[in-house]
C-alpha atoms as a PDB file:
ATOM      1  CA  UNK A   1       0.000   0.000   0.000  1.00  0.00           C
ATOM      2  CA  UNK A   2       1.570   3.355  -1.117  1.00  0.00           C
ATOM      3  CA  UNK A   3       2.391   6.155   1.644  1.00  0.00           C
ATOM      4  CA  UNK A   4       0.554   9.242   0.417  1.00  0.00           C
ATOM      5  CA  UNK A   5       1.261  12.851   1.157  1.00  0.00           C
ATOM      6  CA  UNK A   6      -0.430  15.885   0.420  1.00  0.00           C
ATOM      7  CA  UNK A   7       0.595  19.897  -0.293  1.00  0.00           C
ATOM      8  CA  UNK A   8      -1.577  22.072   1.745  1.00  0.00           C
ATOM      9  CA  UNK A   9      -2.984  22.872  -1.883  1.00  0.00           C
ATOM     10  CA  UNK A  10      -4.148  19.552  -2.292  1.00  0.00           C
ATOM     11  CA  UNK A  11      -5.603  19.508   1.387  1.00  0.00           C
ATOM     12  CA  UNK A  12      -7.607  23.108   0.519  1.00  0.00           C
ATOM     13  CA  UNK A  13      -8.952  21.948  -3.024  1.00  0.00           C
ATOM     14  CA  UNK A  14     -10.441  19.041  -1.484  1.00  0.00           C
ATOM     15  CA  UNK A  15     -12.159  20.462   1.001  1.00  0.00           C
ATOM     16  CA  UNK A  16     -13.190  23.081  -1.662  1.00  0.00           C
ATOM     17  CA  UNK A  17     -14.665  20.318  -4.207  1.00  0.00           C
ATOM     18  CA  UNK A  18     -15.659  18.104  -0.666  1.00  0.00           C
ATOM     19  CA  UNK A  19     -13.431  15.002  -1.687  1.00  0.00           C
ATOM     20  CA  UNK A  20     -12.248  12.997   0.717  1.00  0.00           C
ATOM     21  CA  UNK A  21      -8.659  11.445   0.940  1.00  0.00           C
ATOM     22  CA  UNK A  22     -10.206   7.867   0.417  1.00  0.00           C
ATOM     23  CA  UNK A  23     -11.876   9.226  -3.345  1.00  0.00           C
ATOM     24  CA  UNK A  24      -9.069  10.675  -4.308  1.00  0.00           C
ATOM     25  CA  UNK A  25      -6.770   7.674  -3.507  1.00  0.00           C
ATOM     26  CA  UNK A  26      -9.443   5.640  -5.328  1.00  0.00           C
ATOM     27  CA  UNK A  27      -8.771   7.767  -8.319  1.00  0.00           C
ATOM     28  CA  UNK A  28      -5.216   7.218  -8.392  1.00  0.00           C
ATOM     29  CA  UNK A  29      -5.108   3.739  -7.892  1.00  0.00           C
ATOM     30  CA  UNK A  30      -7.770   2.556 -10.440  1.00  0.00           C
ATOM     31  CA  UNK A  31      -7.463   5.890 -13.313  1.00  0.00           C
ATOM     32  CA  UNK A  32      -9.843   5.915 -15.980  1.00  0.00           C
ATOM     33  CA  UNK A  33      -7.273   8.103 -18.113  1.00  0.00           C
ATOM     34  CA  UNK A  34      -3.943   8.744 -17.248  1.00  0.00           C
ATOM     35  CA  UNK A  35      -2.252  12.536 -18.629  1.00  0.00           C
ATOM     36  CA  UNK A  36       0.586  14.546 -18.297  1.00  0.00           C
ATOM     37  CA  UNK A  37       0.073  17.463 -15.680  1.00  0.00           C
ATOM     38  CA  UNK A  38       0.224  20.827 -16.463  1.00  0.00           C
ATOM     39  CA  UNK A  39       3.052  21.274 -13.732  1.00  0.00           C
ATOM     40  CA  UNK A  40       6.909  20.127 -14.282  1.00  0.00           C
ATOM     41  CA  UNK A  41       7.496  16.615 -13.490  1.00  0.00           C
ATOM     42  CA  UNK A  42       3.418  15.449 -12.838  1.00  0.00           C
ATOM     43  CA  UNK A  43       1.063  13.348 -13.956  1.00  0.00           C
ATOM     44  CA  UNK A  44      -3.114  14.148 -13.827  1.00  0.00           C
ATOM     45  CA  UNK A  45      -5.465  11.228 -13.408  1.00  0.00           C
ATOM     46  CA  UNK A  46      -9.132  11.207 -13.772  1.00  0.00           C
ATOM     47  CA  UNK A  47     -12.215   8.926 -13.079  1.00  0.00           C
ATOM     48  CA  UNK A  48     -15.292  10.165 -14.454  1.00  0.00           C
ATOM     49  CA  UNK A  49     -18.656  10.457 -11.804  1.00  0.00           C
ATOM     50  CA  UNK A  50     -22.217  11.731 -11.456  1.00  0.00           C
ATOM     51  CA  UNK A  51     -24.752  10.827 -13.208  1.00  0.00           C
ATOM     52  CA  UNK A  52     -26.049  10.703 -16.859  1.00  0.00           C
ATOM     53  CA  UNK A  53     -27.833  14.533 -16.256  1.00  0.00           C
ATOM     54  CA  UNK A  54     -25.001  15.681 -13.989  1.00  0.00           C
ATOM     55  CA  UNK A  55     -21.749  14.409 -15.094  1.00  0.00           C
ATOM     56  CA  UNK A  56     -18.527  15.597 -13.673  1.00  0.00           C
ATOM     57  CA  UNK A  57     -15.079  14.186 -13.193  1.00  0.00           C
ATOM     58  CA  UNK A  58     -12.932  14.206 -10.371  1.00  0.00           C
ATOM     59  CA  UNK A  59      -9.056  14.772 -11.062  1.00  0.00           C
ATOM     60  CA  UNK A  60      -5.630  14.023  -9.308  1.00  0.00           C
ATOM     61  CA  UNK A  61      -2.301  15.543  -9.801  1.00  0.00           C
ATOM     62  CA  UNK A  62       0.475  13.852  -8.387  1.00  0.00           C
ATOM     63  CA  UNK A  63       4.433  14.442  -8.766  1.00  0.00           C
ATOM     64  CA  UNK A  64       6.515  11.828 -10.846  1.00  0.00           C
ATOM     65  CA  UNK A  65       9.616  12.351  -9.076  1.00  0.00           C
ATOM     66  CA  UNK A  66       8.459  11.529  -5.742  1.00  0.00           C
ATOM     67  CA  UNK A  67       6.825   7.992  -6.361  1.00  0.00           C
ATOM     68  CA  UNK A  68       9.143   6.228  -4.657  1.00  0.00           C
ATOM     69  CA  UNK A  69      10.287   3.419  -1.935  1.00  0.00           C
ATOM     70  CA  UNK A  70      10.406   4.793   1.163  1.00  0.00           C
ATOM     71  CA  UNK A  71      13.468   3.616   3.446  1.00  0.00           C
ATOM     72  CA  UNK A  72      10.945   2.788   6.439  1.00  0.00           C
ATOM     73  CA  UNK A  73       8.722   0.512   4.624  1.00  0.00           C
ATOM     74  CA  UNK A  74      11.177  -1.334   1.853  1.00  0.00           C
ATOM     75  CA  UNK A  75       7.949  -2.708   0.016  1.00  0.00           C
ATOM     76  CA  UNK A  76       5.663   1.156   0.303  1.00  0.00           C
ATOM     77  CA  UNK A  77       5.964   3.768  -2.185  1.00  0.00           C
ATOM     78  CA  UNK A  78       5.838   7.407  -1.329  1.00  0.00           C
ATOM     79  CA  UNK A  79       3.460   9.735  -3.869  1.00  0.00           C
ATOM     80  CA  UNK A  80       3.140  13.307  -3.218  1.00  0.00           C
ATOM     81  CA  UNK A  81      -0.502  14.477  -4.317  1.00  0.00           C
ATOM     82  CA  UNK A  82      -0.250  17.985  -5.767  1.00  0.00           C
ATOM     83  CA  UNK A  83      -3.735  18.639  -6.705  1.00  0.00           C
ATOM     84  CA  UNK A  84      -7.571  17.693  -6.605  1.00  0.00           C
ATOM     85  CA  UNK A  85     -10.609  18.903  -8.141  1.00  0.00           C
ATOM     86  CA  UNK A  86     -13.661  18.241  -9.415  1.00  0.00           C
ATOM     87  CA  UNK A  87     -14.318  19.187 -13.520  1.00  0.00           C
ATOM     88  CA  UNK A  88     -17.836  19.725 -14.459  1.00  0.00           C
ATOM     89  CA  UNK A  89     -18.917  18.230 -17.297  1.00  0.00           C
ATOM     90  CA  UNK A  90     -17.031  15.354 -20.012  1.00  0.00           C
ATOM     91  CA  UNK A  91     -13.455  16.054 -21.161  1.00  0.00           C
ATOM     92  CA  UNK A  92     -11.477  14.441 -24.252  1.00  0.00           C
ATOM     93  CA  UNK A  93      -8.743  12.589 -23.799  1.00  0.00           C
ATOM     94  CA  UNK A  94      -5.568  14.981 -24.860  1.00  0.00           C
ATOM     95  CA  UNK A  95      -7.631  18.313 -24.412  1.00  0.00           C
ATOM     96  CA  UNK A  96      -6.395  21.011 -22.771  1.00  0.00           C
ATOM     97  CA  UNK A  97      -7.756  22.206 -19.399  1.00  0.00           C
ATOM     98  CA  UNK A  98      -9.269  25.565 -19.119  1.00  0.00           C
ATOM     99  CA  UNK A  99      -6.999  28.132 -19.080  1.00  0.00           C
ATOM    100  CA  UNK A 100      -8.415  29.488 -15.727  1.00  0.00           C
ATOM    101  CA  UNK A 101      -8.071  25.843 -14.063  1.00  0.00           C
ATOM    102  CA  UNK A 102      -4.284  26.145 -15.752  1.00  0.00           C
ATOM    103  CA  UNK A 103      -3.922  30.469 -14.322  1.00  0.00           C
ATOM    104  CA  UNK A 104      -4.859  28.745 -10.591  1.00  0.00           C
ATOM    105  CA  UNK A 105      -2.759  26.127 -10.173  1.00  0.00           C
ATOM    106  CA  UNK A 106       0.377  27.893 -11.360  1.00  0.00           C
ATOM    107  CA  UNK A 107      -0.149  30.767  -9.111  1.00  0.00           C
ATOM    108  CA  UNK A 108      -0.704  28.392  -6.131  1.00  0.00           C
ATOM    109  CA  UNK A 109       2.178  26.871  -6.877  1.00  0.00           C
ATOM    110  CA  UNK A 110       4.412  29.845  -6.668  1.00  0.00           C
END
Protein backbone atom coordinates (compact mmCIF):
# COMPACT_ATOMS: atom_id res chain seq x y z
CA UNK A 1 0.00 0.00 0.00
CA UNK A 2 1.57 3.36 -1.12
CA UNK A 3 2.39 6.15 1.64
CA UNK A 4 0.55 9.24 0.42
CA UNK A 5 1.26 12.85 1.16
CA UNK A 6 -0.43 15.89 0.42
CA UNK A 7 0.60 19.90 -0.29
CA UNK A 8 -1.58 22.07 1.75
CA UNK A 9 -2.98 22.87 -1.88
CA UNK A 10 -4.15 19.55 -2.29
CA UNK A 11 -5.60 19.51 1.39
CA UNK A 12 -7.61 23.11 0.52
CA UNK A 13 -8.95 21.95 -3.02
CA UNK A 14 -10.44 19.04 -1.48
CA UNK A 15 -12.16 20.46 1.00
CA UNK A 16 -13.19 23.08 -1.66
CA UNK A 17 -14.67 20.32 -4.21
CA UNK A 18 -15.66 18.10 -0.67
CA UNK A 19 -13.43 15.00 -1.69
CA UNK A 20 -12.25 13.00 0.72
CA UNK A 21 -8.66 11.45 0.94
CA UNK A 22 -10.21 7.87 0.42
CA UNK A 23 -11.88 9.23 -3.35
CA UNK A 24 -9.07 10.68 -4.31
CA UNK A 25 -6.77 7.67 -3.51
CA UNK A 26 -9.44 5.64 -5.33
CA UNK A 27 -8.77 7.77 -8.32
CA UNK A 28 -5.22 7.22 -8.39
CA UNK A 29 -5.11 3.74 -7.89
CA UNK A 30 -7.77 2.56 -10.44
CA UNK A 31 -7.46 5.89 -13.31
CA UNK A 32 -9.84 5.91 -15.98
CA UNK A 33 -7.27 8.10 -18.11
CA UNK A 34 -3.94 8.74 -17.25
CA UNK A 35 -2.25 12.54 -18.63
CA UNK A 36 0.59 14.55 -18.30
CA UNK A 37 0.07 17.46 -15.68
CA UNK A 38 0.22 20.83 -16.46
CA UNK A 39 3.05 21.27 -13.73
CA UNK A 40 6.91 20.13 -14.28
CA UNK A 41 7.50 16.61 -13.49
CA UNK A 42 3.42 15.45 -12.84
CA UNK A 43 1.06 13.35 -13.96
CA UNK A 44 -3.11 14.15 -13.83
CA UNK A 45 -5.46 11.23 -13.41
CA UNK A 46 -9.13 11.21 -13.77
CA UNK A 47 -12.21 8.93 -13.08
CA UNK A 48 -15.29 10.16 -14.45
CA UNK A 49 -18.66 10.46 -11.80
CA UNK A 50 -22.22 11.73 -11.46
CA UNK A 51 -24.75 10.83 -13.21
CA UNK A 52 -26.05 10.70 -16.86
CA UNK A 53 -27.83 14.53 -16.26
CA UNK A 54 -25.00 15.68 -13.99
CA UNK A 55 -21.75 14.41 -15.09
CA UNK A 56 -18.53 15.60 -13.67
CA UNK A 57 -15.08 14.19 -13.19
CA UNK A 58 -12.93 14.21 -10.37
CA UNK A 59 -9.06 14.77 -11.06
CA UNK A 60 -5.63 14.02 -9.31
CA UNK A 61 -2.30 15.54 -9.80
CA UNK A 62 0.47 13.85 -8.39
CA UNK A 63 4.43 14.44 -8.77
CA UNK A 64 6.51 11.83 -10.85
CA UNK A 65 9.62 12.35 -9.08
CA UNK A 66 8.46 11.53 -5.74
CA UNK A 67 6.82 7.99 -6.36
CA UNK A 68 9.14 6.23 -4.66
CA UNK A 69 10.29 3.42 -1.93
CA UNK A 70 10.41 4.79 1.16
CA UNK A 71 13.47 3.62 3.45
CA UNK A 72 10.94 2.79 6.44
CA UNK A 73 8.72 0.51 4.62
CA UNK A 74 11.18 -1.33 1.85
CA UNK A 75 7.95 -2.71 0.02
CA UNK A 76 5.66 1.16 0.30
CA UNK A 77 5.96 3.77 -2.19
CA UNK A 78 5.84 7.41 -1.33
CA UNK A 79 3.46 9.74 -3.87
CA UNK A 80 3.14 13.31 -3.22
CA UNK A 81 -0.50 14.48 -4.32
CA UNK A 82 -0.25 17.99 -5.77
CA UNK A 83 -3.73 18.64 -6.70
CA UNK A 84 -7.57 17.69 -6.61
CA UNK A 85 -10.61 18.90 -8.14
CA UNK A 86 -13.66 18.24 -9.42
CA UNK A 87 -14.32 19.19 -13.52
CA UNK A 88 -17.84 19.72 -14.46
CA UNK A 89 -18.92 18.23 -17.30
CA UNK A 90 -17.03 15.35 -20.01
CA UNK A 91 -13.45 16.05 -21.16
CA UNK A 92 -11.48 14.44 -24.25
CA UNK A 93 -8.74 12.59 -23.80
CA UNK A 94 -5.57 14.98 -24.86
CA UNK A 95 -7.63 18.31 -24.41
CA UNK A 96 -6.39 21.01 -22.77
CA UNK A 97 -7.76 22.21 -19.40
CA UNK A 98 -9.27 25.57 -19.12
CA UNK A 99 -7.00 28.13 -19.08
CA UNK A 100 -8.41 29.49 -15.73
CA UNK A 101 -8.07 25.84 -14.06
CA UNK A 102 -4.28 26.14 -15.75
CA UNK A 103 -3.92 30.47 -14.32
CA UNK A 104 -4.86 28.75 -10.59
CA UNK A 105 -2.76 26.13 -10.17
CA UNK A 106 0.38 27.89 -11.36
CA UNK A 107 -0.15 30.77 -9.11
CA UNK A 108 -0.70 28.39 -6.13
CA UNK A 109 2.18 26.87 -6.88
CA UNK A 110 4.41 29.85 -6.67
Amino acid sequence: MPEFSWTSHAKYKMNFYRLSEARVKRVISNPARVEEGIAEDTVAMMQPAGTKNNPYEIWTMIVKSKIRRTAAKNSGRQIKVVSAWRYPGRTKPGEALPREIIQEFREATR
